[in-house]
N, C-alpha and C. Protein backbone atom coordinates (compact mmCIF):
# COMPACT_ATOMS: atom_id res chain seq x y z
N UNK A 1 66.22 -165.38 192.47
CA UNK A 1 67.45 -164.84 191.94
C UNK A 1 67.56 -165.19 190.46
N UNK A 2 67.60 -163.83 189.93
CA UNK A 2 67.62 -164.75 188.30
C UNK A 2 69.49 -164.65 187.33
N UNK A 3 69.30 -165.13 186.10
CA UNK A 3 70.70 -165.67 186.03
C UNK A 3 71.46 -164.69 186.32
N UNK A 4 71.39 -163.10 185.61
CA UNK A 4 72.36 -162.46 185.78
C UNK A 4 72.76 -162.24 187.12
N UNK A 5 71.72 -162.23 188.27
CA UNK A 5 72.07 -161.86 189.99
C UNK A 5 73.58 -163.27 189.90
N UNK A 6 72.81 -164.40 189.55
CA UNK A 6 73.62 -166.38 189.77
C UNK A 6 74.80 -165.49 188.83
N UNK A 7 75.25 -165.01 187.97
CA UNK A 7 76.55 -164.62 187.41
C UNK A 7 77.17 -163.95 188.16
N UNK A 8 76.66 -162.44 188.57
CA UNK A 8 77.57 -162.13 189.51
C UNK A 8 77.75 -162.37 190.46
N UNK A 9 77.31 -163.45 191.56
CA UNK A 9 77.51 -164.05 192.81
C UNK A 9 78.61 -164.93 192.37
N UNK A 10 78.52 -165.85 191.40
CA UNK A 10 79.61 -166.63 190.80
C UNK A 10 80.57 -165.55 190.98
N UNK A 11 80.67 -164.57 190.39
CA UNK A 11 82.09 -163.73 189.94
C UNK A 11 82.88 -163.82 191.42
N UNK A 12 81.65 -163.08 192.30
CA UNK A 12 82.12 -162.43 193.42
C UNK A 12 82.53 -163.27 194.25
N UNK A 13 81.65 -164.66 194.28
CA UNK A 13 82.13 -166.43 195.35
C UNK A 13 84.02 -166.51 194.74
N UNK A 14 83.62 -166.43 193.42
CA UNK A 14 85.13 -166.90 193.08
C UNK A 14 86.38 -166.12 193.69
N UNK A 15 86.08 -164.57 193.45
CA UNK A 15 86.91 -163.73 194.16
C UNK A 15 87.01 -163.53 195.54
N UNK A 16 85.99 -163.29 196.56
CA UNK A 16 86.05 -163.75 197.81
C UNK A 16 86.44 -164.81 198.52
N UNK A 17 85.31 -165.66 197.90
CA UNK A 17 85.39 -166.84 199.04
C UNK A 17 86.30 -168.14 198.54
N UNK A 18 86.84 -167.77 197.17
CA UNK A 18 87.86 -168.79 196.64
C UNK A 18 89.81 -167.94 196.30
N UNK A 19 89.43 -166.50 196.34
CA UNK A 19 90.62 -166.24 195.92
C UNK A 19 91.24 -166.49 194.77
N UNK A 20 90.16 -166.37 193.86
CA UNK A 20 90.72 -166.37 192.96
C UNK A 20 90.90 -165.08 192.21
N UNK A 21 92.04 -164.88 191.20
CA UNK A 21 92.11 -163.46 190.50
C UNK A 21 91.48 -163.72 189.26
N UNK A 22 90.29 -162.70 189.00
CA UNK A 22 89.53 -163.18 187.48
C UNK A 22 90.65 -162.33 186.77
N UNK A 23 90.65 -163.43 185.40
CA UNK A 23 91.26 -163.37 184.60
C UNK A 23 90.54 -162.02 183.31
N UNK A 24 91.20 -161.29 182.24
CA UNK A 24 90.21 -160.68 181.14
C UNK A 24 89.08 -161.40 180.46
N UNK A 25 89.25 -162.88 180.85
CA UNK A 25 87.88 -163.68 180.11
C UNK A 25 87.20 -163.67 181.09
N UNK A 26 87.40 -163.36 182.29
CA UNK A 26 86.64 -164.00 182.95
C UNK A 26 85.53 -162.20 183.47
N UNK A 27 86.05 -161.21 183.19
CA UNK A 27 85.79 -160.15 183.01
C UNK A 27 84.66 -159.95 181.79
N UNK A 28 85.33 -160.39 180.75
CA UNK A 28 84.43 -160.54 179.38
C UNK A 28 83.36 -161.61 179.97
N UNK A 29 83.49 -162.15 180.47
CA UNK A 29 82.18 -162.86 180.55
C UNK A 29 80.93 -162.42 181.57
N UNK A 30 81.65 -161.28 182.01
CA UNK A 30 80.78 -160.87 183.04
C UNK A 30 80.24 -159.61 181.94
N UNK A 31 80.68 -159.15 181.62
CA UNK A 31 80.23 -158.29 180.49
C UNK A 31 79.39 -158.33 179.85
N UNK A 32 79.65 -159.39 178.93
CA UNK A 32 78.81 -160.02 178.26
C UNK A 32 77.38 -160.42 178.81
N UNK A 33 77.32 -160.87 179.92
CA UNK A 33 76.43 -161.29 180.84
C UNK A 33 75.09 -159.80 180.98
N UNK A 34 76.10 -159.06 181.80
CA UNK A 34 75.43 -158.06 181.81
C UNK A 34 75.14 -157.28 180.82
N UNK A 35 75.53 -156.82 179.30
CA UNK A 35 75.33 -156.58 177.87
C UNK A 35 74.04 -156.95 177.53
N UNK A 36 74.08 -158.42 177.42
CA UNK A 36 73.15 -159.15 177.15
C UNK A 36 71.52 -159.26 177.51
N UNK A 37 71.52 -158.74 178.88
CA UNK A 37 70.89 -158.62 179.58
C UNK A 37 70.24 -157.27 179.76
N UNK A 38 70.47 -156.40 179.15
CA UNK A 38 70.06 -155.40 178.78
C UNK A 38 70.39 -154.41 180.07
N UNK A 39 71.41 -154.75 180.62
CA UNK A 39 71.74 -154.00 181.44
C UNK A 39 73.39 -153.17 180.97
N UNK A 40 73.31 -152.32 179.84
CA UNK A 40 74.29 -151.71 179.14
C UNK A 40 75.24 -151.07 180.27
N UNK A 41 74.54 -150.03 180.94
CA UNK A 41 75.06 -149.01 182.13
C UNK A 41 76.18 -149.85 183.02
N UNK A 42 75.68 -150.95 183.42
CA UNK A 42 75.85 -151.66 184.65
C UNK A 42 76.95 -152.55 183.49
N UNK A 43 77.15 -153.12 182.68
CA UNK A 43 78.33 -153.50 181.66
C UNK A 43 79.55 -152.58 181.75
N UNK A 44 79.06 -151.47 181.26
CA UNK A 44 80.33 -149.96 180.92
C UNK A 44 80.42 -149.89 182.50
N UNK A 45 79.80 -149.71 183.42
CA UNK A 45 80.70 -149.62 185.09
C UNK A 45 81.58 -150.60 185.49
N UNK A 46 81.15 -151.78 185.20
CA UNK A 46 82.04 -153.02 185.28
C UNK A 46 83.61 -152.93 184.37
N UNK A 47 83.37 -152.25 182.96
CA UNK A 47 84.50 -152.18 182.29
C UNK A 47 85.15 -151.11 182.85
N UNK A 48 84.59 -150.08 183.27
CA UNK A 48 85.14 -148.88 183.98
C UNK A 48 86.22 -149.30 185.58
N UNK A 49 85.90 -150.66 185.95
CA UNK A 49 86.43 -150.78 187.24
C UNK A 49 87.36 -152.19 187.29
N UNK A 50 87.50 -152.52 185.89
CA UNK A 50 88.33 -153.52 185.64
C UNK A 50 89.94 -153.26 185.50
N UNK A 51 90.88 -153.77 186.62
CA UNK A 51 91.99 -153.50 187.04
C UNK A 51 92.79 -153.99 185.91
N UNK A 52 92.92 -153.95 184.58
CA UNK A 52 93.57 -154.01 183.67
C UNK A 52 92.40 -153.47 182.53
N UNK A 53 93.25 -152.98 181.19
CA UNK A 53 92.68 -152.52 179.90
C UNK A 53 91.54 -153.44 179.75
N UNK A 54 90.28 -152.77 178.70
CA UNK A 54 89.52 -153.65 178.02
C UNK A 54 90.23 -153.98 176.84
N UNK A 55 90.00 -155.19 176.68
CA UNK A 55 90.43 -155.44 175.05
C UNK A 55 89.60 -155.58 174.02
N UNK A 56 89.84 -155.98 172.71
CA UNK A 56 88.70 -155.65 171.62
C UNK A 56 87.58 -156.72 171.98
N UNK A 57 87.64 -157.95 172.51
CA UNK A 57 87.03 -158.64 172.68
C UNK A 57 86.01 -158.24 173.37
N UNK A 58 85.99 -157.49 174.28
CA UNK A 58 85.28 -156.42 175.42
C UNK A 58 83.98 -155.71 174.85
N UNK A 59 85.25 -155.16 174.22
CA UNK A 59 84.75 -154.05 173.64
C UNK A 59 83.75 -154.35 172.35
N UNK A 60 83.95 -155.34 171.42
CA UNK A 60 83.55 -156.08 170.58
C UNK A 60 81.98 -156.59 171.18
N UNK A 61 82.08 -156.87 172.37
CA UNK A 61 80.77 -157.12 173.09
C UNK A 61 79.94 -156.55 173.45
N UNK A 62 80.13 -155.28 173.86
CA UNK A 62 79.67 -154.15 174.24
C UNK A 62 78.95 -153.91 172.96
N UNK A 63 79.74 -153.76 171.60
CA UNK A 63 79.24 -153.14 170.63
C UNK A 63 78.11 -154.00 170.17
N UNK A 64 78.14 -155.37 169.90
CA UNK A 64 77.17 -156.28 169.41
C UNK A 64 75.73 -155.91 170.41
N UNK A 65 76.08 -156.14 171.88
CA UNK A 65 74.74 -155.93 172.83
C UNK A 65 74.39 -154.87 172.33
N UNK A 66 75.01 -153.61 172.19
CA UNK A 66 74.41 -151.96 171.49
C UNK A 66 73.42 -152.19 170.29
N UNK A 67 73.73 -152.99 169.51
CA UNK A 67 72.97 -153.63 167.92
C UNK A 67 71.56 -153.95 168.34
N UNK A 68 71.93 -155.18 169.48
CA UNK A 68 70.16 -155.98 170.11
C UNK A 68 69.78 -155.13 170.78
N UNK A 69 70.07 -153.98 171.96
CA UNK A 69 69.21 -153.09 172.35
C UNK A 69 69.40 -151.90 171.77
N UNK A 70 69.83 -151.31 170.66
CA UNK A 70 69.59 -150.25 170.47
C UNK A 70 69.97 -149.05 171.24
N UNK A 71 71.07 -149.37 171.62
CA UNK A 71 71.78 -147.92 172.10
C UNK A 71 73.00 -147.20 171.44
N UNK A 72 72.69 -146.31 170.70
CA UNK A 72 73.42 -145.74 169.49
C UNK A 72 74.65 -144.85 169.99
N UNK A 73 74.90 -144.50 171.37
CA UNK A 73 75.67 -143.79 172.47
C UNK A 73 76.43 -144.67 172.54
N UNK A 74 76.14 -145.52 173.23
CA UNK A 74 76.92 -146.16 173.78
C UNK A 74 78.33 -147.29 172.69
N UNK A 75 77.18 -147.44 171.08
CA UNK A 75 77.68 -148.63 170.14
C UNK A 75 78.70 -147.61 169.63
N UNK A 76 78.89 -145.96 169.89
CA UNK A 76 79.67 -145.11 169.53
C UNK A 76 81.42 -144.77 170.47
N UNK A 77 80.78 -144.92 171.64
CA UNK A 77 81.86 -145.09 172.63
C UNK A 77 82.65 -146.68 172.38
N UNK A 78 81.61 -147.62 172.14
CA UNK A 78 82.82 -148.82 171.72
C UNK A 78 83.49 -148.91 170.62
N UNK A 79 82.79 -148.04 169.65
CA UNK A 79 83.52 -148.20 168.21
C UNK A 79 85.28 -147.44 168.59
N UNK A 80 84.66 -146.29 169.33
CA UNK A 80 86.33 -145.43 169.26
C UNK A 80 87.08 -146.02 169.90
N UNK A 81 86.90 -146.69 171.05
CA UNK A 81 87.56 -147.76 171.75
C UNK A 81 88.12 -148.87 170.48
N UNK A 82 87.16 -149.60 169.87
CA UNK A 82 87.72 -150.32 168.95
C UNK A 82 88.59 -149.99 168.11
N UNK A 83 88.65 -149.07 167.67
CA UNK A 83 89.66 -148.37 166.49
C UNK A 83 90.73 -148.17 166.98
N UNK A 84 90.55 -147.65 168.41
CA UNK A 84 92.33 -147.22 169.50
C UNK A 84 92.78 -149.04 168.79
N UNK A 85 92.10 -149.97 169.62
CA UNK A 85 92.59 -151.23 169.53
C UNK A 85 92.83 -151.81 167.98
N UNK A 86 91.81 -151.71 167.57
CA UNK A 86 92.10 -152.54 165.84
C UNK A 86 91.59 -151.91 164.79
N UNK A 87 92.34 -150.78 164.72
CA UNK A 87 92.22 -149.51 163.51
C UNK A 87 91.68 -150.45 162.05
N UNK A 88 92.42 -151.47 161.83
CA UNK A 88 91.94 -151.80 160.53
C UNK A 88 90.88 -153.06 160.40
N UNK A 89 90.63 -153.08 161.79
CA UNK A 89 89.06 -154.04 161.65
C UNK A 89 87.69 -153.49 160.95
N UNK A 90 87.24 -153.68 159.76
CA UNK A 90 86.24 -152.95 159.10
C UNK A 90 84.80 -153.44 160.03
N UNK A 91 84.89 -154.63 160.24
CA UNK A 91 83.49 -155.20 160.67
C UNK A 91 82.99 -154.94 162.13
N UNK A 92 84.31 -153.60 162.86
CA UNK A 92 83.64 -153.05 163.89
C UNK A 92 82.83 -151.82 163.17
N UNK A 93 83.12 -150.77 161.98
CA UNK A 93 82.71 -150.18 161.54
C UNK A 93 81.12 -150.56 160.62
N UNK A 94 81.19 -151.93 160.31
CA UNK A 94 80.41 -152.17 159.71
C UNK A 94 78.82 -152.28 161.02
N UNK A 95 79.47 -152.99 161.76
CA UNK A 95 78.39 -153.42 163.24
C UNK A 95 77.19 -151.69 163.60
N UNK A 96 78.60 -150.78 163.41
CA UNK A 96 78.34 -149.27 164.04
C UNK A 96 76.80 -148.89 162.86
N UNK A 97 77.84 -149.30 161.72
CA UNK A 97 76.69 -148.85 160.43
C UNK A 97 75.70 -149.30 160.48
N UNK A 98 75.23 -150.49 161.02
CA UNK A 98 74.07 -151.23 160.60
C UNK A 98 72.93 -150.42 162.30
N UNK A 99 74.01 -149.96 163.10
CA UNK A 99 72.75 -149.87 164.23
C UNK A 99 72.49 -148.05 163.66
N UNK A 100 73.15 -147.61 163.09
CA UNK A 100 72.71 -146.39 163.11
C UNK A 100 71.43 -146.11 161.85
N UNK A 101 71.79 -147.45 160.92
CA UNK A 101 70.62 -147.51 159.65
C UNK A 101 69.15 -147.87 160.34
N UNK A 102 69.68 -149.18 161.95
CA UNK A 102 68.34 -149.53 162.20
C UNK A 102 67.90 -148.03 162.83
N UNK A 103 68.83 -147.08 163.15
CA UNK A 103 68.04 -146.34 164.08
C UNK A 103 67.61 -145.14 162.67
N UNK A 104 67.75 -145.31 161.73
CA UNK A 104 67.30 -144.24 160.42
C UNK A 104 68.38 -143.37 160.13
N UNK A 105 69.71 -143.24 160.73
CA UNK A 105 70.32 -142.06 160.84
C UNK A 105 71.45 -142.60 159.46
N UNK A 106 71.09 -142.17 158.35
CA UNK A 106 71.72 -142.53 157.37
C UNK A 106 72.35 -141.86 157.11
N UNK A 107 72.40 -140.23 157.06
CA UNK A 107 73.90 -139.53 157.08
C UNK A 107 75.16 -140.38 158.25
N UNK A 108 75.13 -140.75 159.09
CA UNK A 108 75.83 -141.39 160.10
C UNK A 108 76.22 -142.46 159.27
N UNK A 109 75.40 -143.17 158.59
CA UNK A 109 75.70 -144.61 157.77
C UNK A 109 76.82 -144.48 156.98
N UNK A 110 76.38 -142.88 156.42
CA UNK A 110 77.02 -142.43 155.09
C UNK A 110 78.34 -141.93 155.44
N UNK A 111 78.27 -141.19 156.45
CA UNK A 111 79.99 -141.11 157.22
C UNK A 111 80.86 -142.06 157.31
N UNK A 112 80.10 -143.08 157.85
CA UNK A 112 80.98 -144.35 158.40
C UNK A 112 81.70 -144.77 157.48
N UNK A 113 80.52 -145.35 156.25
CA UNK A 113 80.93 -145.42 155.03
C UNK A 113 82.20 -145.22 154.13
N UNK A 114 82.35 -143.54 154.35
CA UNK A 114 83.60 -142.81 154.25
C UNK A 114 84.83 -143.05 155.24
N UNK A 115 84.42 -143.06 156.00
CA UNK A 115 85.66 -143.46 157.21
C UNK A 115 86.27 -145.17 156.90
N UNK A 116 85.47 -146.11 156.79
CA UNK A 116 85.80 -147.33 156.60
C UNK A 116 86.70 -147.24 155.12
N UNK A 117 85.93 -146.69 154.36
CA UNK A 117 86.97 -146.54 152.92
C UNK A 117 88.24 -146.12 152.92
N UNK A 118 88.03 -145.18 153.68
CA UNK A 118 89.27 -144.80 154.28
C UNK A 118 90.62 -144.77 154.72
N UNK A 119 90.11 -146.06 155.51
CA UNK A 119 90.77 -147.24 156.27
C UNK A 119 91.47 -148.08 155.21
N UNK A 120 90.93 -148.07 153.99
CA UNK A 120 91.69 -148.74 152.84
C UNK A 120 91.29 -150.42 153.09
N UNK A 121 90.56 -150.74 154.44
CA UNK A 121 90.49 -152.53 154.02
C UNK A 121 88.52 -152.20 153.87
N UNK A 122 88.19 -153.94 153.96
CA UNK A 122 87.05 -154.12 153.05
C UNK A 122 86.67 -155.19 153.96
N UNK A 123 85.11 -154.91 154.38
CA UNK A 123 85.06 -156.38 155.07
C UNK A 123 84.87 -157.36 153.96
N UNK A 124 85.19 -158.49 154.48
CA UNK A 124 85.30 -159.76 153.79
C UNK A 124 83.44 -160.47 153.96
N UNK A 125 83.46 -160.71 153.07
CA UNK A 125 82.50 -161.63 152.43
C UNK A 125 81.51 -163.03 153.35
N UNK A 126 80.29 -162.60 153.63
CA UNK A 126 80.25 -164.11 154.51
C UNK A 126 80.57 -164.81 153.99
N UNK A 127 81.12 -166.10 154.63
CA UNK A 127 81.51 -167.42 154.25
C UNK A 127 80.90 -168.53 154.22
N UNK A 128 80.61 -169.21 153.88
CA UNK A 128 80.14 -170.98 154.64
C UNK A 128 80.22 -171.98 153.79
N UNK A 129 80.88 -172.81 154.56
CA UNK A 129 81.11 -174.55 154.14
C UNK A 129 79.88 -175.24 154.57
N UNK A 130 79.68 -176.33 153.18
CA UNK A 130 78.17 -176.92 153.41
C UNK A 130 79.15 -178.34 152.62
N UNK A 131 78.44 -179.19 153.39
CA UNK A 131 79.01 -180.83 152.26
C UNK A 131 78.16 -180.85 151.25
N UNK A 132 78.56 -181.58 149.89
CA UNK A 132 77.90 -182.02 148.99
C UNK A 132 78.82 -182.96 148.38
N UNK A 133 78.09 -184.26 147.97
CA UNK A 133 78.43 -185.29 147.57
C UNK A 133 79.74 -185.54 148.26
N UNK A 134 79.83 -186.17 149.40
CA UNK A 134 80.97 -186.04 150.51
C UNK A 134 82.12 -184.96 149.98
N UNK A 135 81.84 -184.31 149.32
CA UNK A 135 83.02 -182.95 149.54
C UNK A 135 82.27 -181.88 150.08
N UNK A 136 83.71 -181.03 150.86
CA UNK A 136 83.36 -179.87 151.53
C UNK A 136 83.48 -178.77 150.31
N UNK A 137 81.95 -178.09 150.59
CA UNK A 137 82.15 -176.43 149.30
C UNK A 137 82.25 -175.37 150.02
N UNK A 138 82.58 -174.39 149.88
CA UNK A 138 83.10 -173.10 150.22
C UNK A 138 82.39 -172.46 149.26
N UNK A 139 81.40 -171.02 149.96
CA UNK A 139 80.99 -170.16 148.99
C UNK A 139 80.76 -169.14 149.76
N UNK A 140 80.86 -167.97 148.85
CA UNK A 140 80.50 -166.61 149.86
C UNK A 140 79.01 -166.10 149.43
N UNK A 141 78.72 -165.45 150.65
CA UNK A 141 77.17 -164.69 150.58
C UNK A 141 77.21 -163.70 149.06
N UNK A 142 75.87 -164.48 148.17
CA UNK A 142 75.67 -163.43 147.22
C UNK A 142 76.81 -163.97 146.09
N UNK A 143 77.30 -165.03 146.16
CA UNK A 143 78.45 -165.51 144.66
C UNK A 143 78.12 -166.32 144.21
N UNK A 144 77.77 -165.36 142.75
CA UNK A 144 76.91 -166.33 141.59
C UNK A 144 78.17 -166.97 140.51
N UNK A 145 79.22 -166.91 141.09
CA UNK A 145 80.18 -167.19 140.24
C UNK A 145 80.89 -169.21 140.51
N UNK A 146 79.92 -169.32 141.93
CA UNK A 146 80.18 -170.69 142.10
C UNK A 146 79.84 -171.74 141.34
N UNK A 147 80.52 -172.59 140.82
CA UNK A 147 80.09 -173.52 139.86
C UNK A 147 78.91 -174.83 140.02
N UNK A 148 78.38 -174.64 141.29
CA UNK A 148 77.65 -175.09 142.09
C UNK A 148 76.00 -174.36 142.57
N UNK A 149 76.28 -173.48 142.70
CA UNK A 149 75.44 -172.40 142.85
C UNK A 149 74.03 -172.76 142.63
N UNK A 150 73.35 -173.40 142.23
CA UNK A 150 72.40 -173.87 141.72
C UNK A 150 71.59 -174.95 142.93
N UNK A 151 72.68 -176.13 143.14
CA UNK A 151 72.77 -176.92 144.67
C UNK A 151 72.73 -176.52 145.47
N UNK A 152 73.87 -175.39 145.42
CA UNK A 152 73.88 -174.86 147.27
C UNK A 152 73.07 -174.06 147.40
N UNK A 153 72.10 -173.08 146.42
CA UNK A 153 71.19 -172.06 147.15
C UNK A 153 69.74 -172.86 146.83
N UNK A 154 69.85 -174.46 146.27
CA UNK A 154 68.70 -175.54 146.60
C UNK A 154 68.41 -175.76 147.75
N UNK A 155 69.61 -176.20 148.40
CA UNK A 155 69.45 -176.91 149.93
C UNK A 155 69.00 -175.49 150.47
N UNK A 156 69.94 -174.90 150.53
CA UNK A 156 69.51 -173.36 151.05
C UNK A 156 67.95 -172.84 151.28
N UNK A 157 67.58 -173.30 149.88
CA UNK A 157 65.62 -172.78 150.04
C UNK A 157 65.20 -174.11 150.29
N UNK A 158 65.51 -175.59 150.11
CA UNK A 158 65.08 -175.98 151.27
C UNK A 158 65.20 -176.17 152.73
N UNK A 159 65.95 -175.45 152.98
CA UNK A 159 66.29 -175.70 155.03
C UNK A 159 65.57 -174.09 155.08
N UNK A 160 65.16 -173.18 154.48
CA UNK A 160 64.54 -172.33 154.92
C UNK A 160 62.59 -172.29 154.38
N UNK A 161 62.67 -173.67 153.93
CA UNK A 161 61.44 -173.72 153.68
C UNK A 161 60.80 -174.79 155.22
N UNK A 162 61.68 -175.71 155.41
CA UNK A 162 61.33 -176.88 156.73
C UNK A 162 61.48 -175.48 157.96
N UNK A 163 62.32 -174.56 157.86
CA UNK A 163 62.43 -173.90 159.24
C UNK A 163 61.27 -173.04 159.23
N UNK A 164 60.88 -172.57 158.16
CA UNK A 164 59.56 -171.53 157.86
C UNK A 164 58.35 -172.58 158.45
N UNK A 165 58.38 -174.08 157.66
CA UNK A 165 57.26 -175.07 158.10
C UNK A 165 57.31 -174.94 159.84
N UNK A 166 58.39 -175.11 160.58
CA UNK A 166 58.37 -174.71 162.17
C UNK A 166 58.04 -173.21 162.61
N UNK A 167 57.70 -172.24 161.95
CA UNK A 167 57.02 -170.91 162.56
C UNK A 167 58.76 -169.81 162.45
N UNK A 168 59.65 -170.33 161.93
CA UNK A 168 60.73 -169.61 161.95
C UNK A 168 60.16 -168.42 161.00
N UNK A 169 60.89 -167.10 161.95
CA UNK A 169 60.76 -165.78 160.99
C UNK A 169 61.76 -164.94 161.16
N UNK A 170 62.75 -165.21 160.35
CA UNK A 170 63.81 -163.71 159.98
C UNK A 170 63.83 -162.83 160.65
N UNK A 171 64.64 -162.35 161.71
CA UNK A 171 64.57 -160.58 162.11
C UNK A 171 65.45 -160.29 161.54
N UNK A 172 65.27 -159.33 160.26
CA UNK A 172 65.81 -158.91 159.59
C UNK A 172 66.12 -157.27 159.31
N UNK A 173 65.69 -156.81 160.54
CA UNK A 173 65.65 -155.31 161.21
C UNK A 173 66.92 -154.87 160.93
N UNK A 174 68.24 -155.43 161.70
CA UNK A 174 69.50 -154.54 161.70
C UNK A 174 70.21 -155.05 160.30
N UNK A 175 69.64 -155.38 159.39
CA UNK A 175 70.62 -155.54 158.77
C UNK A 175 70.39 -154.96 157.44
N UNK A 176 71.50 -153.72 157.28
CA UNK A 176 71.82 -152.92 156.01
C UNK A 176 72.36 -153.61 154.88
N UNK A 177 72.10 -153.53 153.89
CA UNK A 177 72.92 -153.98 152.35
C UNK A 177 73.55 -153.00 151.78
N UNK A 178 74.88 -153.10 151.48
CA UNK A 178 75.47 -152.23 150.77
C UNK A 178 74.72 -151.78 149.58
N UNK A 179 75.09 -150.80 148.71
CA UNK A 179 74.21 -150.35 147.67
C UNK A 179 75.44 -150.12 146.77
């Protein structure tokens, strides 16, 4: 029996043989489960038979698993779902963009594009806090305007030089750069 069968026996022990009522996380986690697992179809039937709404969180999951396997149908049905739910979330639009670039379909990119502008917001900037000299720094992906900048993208090429020394390699497939 492998994990995903051990997940849904969990689901189903809990609801049968314990009585319990799964909760929307506990739904999302079955989702996710099955998403993950490359079992997309068998995810969307599960959301299809869930006795309350999906929420973005759901749905948010659905769309990420669409990214790792590559199902451009399906990362389309969660986006419109997402938008019913959180019209001004850009970084569900952004998720949509990047699987349709991995799949080549760059007029699609180029739509989205337009539609997100649209929308009037902007996704925000990666973030990350790193210590230096016991203070915490804050800098965003790509800001040469940090007064630091020099340090933090040091450590930076060295923790990707020790992870490279361990056989680490970038999949760097789904991911589009603005232009």
């Amino acid at each position: 029996m492998g994990l995903v069968e051990d997940g849904l026996a969990y689901f189903q022990s809990m609801v049968h043989d314990n009585s319990i009522v799964p909760q929307i996380e506990h739904y999302g986690c079955m989702v996710d489960l099955l998403a993950r697992a490359s079992r997309l179809e068998q995810a969307m039937d599960f959301v299809s038979k869930m006795p309350m709404e999906p929420d973005g969180v759901i749905w948010a999951g659905l769309l990420g698993a669409c990214r790792i396997h590559k199902n451009v149908e399906l990362a389309e049905v969660a986006l419109q779902r997402l938008i019913e739910l959180e019209p001004k979330n850009p970084a569900n639009y952004v998720m949509l963009s990047n699987i349709y670039g991995h799949a080549g379909r760059w007029e699609d990119v180029a739509r989205l594009k337009v539609a997100m502008r649209d929308t009037g917001f902007r996704k925000l900037p990666g973030c990350s806090l790193i210590e230096v000299n016991d203070a915490v720094v804050e800098f965003y992906s790509l800001d040469e305007r940090h007064p630091q900048r020099e340090e933090i993208y040091g450590v930076l090429r060295g923790l990707v030089k020790i992870l490279r020394s361990f056989g680490y390699v970038p999949d760097l497939t789904g991911v589009v750069r603005a232009t």
